[in-house]
Protein backbone atom coordinates (compact mmCIF):
# COMPACT_ATOMS: atom_id res chain seq x y z
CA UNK A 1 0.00 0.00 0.00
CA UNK A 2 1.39 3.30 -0.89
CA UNK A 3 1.17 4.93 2.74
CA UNK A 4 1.79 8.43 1.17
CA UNK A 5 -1.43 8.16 -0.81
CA UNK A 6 -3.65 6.54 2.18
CA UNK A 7 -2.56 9.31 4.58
CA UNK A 8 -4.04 11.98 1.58
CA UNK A 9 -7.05 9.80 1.17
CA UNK A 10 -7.65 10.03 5.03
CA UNK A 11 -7.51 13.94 5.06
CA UNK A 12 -9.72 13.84 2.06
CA UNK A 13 -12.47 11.93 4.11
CA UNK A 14 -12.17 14.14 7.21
CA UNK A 15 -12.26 17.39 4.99
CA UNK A 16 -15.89 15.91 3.44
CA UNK A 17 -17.47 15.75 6.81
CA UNK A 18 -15.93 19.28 7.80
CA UNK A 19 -16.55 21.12 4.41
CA UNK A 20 -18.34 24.82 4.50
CA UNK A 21 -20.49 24.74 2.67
CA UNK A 22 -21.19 20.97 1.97
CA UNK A 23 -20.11 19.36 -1.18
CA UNK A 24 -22.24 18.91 -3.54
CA UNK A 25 -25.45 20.87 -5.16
CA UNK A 26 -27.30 23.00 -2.44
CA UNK A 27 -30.77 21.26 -4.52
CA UNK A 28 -29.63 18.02 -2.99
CA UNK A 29 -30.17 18.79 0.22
CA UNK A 30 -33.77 19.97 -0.14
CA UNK A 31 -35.98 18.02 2.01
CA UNK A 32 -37.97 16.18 -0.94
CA UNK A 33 -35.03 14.97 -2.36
CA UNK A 34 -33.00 14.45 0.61
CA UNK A 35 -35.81 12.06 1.69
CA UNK A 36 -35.66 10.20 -1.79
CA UNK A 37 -32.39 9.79 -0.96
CA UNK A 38 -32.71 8.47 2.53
CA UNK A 39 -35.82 5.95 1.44
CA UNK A 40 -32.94 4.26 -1.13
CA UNK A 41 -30.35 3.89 1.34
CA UNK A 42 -32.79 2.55 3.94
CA UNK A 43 -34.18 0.12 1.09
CA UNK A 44 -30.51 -0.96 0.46
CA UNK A 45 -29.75 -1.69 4.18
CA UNK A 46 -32.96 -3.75 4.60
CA UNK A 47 -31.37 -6.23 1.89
CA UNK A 48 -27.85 -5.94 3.46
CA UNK A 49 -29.78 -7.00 7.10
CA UNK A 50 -32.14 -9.50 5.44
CA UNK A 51 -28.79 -11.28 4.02
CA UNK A 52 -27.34 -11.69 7.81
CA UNK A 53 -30.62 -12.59 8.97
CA UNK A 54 -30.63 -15.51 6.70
CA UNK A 55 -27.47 -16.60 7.41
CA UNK A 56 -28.80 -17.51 11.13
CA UNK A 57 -26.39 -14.53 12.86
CA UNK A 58 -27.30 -13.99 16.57
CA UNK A 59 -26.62 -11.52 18.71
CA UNK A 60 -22.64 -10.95 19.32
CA UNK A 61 -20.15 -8.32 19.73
CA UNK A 62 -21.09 -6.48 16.36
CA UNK A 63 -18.39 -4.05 14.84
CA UNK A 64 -19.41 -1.11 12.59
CA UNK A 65 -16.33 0.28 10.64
CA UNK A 66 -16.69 2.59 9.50
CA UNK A 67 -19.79 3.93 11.38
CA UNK A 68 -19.89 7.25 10.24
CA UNK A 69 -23.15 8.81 12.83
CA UNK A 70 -24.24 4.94 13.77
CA UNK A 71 -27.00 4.90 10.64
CA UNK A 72 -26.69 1.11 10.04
CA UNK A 73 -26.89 0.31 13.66
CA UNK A 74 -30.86 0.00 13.38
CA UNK A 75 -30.86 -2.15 10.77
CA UNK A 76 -28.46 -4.95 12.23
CA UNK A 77 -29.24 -4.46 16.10
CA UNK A 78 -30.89 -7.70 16.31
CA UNK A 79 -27.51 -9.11 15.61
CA UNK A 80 -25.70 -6.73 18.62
CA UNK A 81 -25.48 -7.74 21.90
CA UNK A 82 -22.86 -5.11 22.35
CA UNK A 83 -21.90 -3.06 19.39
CA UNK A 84 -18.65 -1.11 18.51
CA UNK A 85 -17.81 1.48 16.05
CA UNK A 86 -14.78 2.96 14.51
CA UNK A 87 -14.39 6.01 12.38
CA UNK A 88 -11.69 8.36 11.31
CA UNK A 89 -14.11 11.32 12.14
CA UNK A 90 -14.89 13.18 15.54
CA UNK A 91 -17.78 15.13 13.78
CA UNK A 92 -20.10 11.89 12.95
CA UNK A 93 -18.98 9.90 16.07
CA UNK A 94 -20.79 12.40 18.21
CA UNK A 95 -23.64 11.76 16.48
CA UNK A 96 -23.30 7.90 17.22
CA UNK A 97 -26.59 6.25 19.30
CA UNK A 98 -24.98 6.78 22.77
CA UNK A 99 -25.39 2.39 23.36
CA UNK A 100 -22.62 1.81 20.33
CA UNK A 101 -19.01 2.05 21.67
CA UNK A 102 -17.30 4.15 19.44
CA UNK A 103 -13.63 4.71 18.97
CA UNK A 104 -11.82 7.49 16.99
CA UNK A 105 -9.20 6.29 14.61
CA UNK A 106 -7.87 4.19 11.90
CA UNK A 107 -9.47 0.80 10.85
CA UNK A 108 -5.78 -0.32 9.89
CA UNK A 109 -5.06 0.46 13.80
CA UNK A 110 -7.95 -0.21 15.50
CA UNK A 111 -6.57 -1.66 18.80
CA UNK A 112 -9.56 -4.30 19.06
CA UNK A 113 -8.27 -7.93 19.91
CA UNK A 114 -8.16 -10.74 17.81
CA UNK A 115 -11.19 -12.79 17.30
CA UNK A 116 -13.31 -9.80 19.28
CA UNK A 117 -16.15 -9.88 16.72
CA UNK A 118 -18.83 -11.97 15.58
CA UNK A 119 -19.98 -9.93 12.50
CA UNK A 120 -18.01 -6.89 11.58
CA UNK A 121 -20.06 -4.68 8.70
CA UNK A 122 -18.50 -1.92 6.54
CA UNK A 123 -21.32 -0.94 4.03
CA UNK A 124 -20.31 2.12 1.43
CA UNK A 125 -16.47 1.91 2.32
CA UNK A 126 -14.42 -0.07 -0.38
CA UNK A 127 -15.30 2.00 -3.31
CA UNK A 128 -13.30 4.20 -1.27
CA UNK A 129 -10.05 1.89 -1.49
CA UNK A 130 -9.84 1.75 -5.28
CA UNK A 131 -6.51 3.53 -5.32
CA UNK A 132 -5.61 2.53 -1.95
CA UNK A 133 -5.99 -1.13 -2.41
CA UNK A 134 -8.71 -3.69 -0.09
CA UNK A 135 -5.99 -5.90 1.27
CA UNK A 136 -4.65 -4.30 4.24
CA UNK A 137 -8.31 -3.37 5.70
CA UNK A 138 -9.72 -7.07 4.82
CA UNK A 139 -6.51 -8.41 6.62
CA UNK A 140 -7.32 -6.10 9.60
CA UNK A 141 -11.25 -7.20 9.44
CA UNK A 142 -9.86 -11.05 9.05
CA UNK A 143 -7.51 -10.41 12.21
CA UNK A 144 -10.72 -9.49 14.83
CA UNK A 145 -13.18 -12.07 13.07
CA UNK A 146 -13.84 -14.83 15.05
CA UNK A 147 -13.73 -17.93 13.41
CA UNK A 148 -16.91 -18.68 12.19
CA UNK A 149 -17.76 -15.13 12.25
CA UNK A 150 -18.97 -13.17 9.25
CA UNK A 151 -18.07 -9.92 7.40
CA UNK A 152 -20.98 -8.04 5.39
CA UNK A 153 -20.09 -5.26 2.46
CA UNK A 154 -22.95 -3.41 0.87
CA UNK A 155 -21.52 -1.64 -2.22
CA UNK A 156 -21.82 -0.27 -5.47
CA UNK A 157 -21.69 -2.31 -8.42
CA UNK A 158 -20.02 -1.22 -12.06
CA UNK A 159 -23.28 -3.82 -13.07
CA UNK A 160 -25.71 -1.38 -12.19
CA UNK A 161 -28.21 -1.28 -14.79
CA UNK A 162 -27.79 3.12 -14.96
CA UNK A 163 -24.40 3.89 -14.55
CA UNK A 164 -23.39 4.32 -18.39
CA UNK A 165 -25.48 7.53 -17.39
CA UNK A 166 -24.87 8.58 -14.07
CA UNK A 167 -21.21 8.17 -14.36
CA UNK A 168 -21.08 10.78 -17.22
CA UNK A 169 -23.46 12.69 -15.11
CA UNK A 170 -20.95 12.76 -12.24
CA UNK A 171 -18.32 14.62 -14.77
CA UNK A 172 -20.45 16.34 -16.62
CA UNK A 173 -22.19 18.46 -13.49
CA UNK A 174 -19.21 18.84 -11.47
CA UNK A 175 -19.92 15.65 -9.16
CA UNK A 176 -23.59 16.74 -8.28
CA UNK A 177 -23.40 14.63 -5.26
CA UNK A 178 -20.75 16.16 -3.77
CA UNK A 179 -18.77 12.94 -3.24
CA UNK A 180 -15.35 11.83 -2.87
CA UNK A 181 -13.25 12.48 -5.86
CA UNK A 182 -11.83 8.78 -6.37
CA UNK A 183 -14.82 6.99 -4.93
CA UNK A 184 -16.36 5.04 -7.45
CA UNK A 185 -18.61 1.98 -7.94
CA UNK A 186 -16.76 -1.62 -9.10
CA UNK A 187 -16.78 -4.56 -10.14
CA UNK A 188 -17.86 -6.92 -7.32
CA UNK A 189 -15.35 -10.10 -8.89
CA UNK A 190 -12.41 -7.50 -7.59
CA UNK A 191 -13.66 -7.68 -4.30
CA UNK A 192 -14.02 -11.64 -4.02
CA UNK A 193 -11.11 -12.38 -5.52
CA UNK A 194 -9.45 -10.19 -2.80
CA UNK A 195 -11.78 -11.35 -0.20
CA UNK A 196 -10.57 -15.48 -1.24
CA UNK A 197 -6.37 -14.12 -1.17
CA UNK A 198 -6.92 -13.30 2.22
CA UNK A 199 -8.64 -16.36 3.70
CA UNK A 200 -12.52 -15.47 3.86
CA UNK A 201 -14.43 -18.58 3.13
CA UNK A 202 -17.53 -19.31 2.14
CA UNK A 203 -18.27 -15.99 0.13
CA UNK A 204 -21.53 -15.02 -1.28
CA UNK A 205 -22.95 -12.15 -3.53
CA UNK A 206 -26.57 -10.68 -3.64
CA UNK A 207 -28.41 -7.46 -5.08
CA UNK A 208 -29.93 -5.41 -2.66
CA UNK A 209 -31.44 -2.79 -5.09
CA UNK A 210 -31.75 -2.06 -8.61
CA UNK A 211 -32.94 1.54 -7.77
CA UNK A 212 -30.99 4.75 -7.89
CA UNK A 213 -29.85 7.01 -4.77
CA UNK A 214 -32.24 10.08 -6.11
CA UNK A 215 -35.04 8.51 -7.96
CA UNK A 216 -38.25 9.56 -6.02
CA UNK A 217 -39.73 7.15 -3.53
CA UNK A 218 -42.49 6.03 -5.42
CA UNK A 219 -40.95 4.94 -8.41
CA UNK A 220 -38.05 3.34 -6.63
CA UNK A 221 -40.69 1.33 -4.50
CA UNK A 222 -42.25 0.51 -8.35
CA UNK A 223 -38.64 -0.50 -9.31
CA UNK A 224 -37.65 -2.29 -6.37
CA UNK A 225 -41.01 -4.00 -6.32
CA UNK A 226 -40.25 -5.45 -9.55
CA UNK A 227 -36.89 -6.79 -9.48
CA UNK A 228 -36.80 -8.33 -6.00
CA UNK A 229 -37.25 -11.25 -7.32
CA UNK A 230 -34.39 -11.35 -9.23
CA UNK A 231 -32.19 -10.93 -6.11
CA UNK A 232 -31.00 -14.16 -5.73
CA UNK A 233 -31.11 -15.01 -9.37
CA UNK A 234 -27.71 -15.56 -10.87
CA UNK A 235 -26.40 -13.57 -12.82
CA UNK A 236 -28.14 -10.57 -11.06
C-alpha cells in the first residue's frame, strides 16, 4: 500500500465531513429529495440486514467500521449484543446512538483484539479503497473475526443497470453529489477475488437494489417491487 497516498485519502475523508459549505449541489439537500435519498439507502440496508438474517447470525459483539453517525446500527441491532464502532471522524462519532461504543481512529489500527467480533459490517467503504488497495483493511477485518464469524459489504456495483449515465453525469455536473473524488462503484469479482487471497471462506454475492440514490420514492418502490425477485437469481 502506498502509505503516502492513504494518509491523503484520510484527510480527504475528514475534509468531506468538515466542508463549508457541503459538497455537492445546495438542490440536494432539499428536504424532498433528501428524503428520496434516505428511502434508497434505507431500502438498500434492509437487503444488506435480510442477508445476515438468513445466514442464522445472533446476537454478538457487532463491529461497525466505519460507522460514520451509527445509521446502520438499526438495521443490524438484532444481531448486537454489544456493538462497537470505529471512524476516522470526531464530527459523525458524536452523532453515534450513545449504546454503540465508538472509537476514533484508523481501521488499519484499531486496537480491538483478535477474534473480538462476531460480525463486523463496513457498508459504502471499499469504493473508497480503489486507489488505496482492499488488502490491508480485509486483513485487519480477518484479524478481529472470530472464526466462524462473518463480514458483510454493501456496495456499489459497475453492473448497475444506470451507470453508463450517471457516471457521465458525475463529470459532466461537477460531481452533483458532492462525493469523494476517487470513490467510485466496481466490479464486485475485484472484491471476491481479494476477499478469497486473504482467507474469507464461504463468500456469497446478492443485489440489494436495482434503484438509484435520487429517484423519487415512489418509483423506486415501483422499481424495487419489480426486481426483487431477481435478487437471488444468478447472474443478477
Amino acid at each position: 500500500m502506498d502509505q503516502p497516498e492513504y494518509e491523503k485519502k484520510k484527510e480527504k475523508e475528514k475534509e468531506f465531513y468538515t466542508a463549508t459549505p457541503p459538497r455537492g449541489l445546495p438542490i440536494l439537500r432539499h428536504p424532498v429529495l433528501a428524503r428520496w435519498i434516505a428511502f434508497n439507502y434505507h431500502f438498500a440496508r434492509m437487503q444488506m440486514a435480510k442477508f445476515v438474517r438468513q445466514h442464522g447470525a445472533g446476537p454478538g459483539k457487532l463491529l461497525i467500521a466505519p460507522c460514520g453517525t451509527g445509521v446502520d446500527l438499526p438495521y443490524l441491532a438484532e444481531f448486537a449484543a454489544e456493538a462497537y464502532g470505529i471512524d476516522l471522524s470526531p464530527v459523525v462519532l458524536a452523532d453515534c446512538p450513545k449504546e454503540m461504543n465508538v472509537r476514533e481512529g484508523d481501521i488499519l489500527e484499531s486496537g480491538y483484539s483478535d477474534q473480538m467480533f462476531d460480525l463486523i459490517a463496513s457498508p459504502l467503504f471499499f469504493h473508497h479503497l480503489l486507489r488505496v488497495g482492499f488488502v490491508p483493511f480485509l486483513k485487519e477485518f480477518h484479524r478481529i473475526l472470530k472464526p466462524g464469524g462473518g463480514l458483510v459489504i454493501l456496495e456499489p456495483s459497475i453492473w448497475y443497470p444506470l451507470n453508463l449515465m450517471t457516471r457521465p453525469i458525475k463529470w459532466l455536473c461537477n460531481n452533483p453529489f458532492g462525493e469523494v473524488e476517487d470513490e467510485s462503484a466496481f466490479h464486485p469479482g475485484l472484491l471476491i477475488e481479494v476477499l478469497k487471497s486473504v482467507g474469507y471462506k464461504n463468500i456469497e454475492m446478492r443485489a440489494a437494489t436495482f434503484s438509484h440514490a435520487a429517484f423519487p420514492t415512489p418509483f423506486a418502490q415501483c422499481v424495487n417491487w419489480v426486481t426483487k425477485p431477481l435478487y437471488d437469481v444468478w447472474p443478477f
